[in-house]
C-alpha atoms as a PDB file:
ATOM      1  CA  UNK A   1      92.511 113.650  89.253  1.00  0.00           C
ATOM      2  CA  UNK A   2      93.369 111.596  92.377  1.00  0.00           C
ATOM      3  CA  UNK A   3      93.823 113.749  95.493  1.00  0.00           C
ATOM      4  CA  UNK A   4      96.205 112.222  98.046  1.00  0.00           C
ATOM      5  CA  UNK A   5      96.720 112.693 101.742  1.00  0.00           C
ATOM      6  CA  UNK A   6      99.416 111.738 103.730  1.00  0.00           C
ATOM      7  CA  UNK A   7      99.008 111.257 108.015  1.00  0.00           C
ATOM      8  CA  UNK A   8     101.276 109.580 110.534  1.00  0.00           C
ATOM      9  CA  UNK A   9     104.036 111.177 110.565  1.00  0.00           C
ATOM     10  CA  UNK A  10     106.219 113.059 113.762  1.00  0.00           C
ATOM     11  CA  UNK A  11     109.152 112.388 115.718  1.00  0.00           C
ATOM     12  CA  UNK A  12     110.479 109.383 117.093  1.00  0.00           C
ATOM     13  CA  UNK A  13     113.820 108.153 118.689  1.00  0.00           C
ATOM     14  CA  UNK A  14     116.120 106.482 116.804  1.00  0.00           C
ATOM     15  CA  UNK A  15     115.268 102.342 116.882  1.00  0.00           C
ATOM     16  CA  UNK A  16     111.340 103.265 116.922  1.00  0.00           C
ATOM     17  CA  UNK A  17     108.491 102.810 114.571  1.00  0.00           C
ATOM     18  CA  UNK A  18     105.938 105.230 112.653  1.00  0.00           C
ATOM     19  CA  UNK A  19     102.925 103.829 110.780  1.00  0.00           C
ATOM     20  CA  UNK A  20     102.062 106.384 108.132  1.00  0.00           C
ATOM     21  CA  UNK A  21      98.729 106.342 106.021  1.00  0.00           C
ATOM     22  CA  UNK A  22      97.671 107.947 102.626  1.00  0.00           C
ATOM     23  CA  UNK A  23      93.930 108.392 101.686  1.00  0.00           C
ATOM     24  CA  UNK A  24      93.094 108.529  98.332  1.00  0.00           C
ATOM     25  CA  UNK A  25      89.692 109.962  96.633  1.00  0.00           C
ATOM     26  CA  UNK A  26      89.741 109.498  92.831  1.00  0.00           C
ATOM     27  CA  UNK A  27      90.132 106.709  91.077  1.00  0.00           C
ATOM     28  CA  UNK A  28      92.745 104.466  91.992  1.00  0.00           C
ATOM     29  CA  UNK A  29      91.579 101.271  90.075  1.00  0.00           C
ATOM     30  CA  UNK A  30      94.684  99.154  88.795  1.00  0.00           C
ATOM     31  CA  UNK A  31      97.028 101.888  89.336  1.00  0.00           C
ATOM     32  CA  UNK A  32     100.182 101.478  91.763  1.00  0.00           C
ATOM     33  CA  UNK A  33     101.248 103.548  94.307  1.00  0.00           C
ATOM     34  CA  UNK A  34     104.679 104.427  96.015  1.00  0.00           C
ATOM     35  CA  UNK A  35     105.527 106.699  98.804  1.00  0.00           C
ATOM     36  CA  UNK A  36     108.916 108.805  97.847  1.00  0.00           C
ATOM     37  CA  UNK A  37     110.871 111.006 100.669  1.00  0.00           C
ATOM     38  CA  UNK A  38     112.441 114.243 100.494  1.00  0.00           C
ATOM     39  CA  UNK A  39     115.056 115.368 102.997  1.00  0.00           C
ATOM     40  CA  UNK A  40     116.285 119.242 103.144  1.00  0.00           C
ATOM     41  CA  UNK A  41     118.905 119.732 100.336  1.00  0.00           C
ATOM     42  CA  UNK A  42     117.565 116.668  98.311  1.00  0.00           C
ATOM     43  CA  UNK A  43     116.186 115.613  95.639  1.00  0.00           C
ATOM     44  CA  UNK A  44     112.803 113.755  96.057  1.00  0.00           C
ATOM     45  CA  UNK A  45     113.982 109.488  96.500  1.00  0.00           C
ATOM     46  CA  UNK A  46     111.928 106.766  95.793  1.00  0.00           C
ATOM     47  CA  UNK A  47     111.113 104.483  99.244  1.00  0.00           C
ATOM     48  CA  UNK A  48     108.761 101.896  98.287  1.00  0.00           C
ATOM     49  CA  UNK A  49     106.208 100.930  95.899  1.00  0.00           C
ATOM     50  CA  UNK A  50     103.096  98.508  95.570  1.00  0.00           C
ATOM     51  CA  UNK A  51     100.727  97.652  92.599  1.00  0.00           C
ATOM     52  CA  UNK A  52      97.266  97.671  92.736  1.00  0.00           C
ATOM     53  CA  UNK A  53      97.063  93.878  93.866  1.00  0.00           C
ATOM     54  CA  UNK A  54      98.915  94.594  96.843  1.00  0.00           C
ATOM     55  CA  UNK A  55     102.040  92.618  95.394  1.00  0.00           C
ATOM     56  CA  UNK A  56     104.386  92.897  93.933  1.00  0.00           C
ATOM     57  CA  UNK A  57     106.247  95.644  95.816  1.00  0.00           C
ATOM     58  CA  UNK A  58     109.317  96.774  95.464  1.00  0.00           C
ATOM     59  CA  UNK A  59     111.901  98.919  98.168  1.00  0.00           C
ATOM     60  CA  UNK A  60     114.827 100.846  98.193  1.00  0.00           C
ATOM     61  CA  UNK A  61     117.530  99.489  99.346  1.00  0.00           C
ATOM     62  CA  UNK A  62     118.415 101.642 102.094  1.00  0.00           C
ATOM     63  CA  UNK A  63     115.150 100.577 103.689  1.00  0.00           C
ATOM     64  CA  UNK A  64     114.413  96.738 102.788  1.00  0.00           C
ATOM     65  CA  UNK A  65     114.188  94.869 105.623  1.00  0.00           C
ATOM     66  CA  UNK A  66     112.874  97.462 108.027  1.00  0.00           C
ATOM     67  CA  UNK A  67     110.177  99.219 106.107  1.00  0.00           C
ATOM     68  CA  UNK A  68     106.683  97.484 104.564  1.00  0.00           C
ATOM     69  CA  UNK A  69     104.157  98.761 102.009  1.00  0.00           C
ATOM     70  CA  UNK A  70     101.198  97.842 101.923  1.00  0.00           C
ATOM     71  CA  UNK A  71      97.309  98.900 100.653  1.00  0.00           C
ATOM     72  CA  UNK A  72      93.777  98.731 101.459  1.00  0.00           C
ATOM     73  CA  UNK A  73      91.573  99.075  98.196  1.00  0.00           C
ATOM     74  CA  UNK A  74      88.174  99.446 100.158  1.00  0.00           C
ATOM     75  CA  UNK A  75      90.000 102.030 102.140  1.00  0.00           C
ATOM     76  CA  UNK A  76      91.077 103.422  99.026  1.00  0.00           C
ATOM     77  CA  UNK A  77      94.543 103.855 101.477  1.00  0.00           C
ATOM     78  CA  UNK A  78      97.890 102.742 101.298  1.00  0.00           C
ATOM     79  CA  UNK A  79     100.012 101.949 104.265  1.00  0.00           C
ATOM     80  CA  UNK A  80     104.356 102.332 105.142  1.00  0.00           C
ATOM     81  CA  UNK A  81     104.770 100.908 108.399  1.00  0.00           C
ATOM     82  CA  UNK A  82     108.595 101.988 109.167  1.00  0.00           C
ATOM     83  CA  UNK A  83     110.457 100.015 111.992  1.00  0.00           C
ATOM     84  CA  UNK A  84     113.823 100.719 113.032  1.00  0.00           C
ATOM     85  CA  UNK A  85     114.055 104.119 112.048  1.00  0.00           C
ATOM     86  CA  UNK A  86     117.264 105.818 111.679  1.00  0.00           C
ATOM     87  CA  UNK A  87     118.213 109.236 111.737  1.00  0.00           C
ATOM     88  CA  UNK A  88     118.901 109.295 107.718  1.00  0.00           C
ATOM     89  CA  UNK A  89     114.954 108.366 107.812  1.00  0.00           C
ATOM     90  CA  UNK A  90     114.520 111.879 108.269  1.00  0.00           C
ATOM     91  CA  UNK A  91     112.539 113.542 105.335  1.00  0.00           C
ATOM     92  CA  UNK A  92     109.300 114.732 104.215  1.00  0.00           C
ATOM     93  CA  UNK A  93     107.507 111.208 103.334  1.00  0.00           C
ATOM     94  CA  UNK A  94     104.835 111.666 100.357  1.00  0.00           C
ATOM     95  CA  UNK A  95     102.666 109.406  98.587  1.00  0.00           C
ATOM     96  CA  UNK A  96     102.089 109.091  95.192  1.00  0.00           C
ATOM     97  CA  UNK A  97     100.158 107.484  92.187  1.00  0.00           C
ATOM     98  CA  UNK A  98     101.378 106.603  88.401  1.00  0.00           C
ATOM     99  CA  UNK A  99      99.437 108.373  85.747  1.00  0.00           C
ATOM    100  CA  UNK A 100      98.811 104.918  83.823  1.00  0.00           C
ATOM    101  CA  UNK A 101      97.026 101.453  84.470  1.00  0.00           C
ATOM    102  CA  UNK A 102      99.332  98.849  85.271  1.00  0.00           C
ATOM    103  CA  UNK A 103     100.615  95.835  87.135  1.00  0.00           C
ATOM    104  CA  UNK A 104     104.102  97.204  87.396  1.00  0.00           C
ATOM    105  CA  UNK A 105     106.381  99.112  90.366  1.00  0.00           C
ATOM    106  CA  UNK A 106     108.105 101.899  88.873  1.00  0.00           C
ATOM    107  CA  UNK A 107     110.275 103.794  91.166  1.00  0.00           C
ATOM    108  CA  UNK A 108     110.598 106.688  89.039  1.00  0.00           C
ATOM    109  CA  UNK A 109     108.886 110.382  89.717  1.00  0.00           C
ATOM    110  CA  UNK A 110     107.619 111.387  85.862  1.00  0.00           C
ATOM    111  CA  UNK A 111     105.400 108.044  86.435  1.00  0.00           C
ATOM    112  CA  UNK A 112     103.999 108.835  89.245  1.00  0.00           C
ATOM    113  CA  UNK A 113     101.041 112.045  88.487  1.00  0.00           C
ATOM    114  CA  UNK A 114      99.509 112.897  91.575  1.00  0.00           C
ATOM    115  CA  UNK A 115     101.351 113.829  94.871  1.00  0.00           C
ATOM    116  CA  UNK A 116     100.258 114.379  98.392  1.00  0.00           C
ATOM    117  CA  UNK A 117     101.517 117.245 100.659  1.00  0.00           C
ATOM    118  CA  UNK A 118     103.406 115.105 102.641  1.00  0.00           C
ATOM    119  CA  UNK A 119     104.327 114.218 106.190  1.00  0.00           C
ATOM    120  CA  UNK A 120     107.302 115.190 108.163  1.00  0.00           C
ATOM    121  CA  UNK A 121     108.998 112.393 110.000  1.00  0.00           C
ATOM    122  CA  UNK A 122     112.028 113.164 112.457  1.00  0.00           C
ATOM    123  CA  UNK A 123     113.936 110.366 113.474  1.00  0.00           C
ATOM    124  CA  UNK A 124     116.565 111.557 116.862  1.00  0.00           C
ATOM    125  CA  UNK A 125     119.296 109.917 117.504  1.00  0.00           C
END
């Protein structure tokens, strides 16, 4: 099983940027990745996704534009580089990898089988 671990995360103003990194050991070959976010009183939301390629990816709307995915296979690491970070950023940000081979985004949890602890970002306004 793919272990997963998230870094990068802390608190930042409002307007600012966070860079956050997941390392993967296991294998990861042809299988996409996403990062989700949970914020207190939530339910775990999908943020952005990529495939193994790097491309396509695929976002959630409330963060298009402003947030980028993006993965390193001979780092076995995946990348979110978040600009313009808004206080509704705030959440627990954890990666994540789909239990099946694939060239395909989902943005749903039950396809996604391994989960890191996750990172806490705080975004003050």
């Amino acid at each position: 099983q793919v272990q997963l671990v998230e870094s990068g995360g802390g608190l930042v103003q409002a307007g600012g940027s966070l860079r956050l990194s997941c390392a993967a050991s296991g294998l990861t070959y042809r299988k996409s990745m996403g990062w989700f976010r949970q914020a207190p009183g939530t339910e775990r939301e999908f943020v952005a996704g990529i495939t193994y390629r790097g491309g396509p990816t695929y976002y959630a709307d409330s963060v298009k534009g402003r947030f980028t995915i993006s993965r390193d296979n001979a780092k076995n690491t995946v990348y979110l580089q978040m600009n313009s970070l808004k206080p509704e950023d705030t959440a627990v940000y954890h990666c994540a990898i789909t239990t099946y081979f694939g060239d395909s985004v989902p943005t749903s949890l039950r396809d996604f089988g391994s989960w890191g602890q996750g990172t806490q970002v705080t975004v003050s306004s």
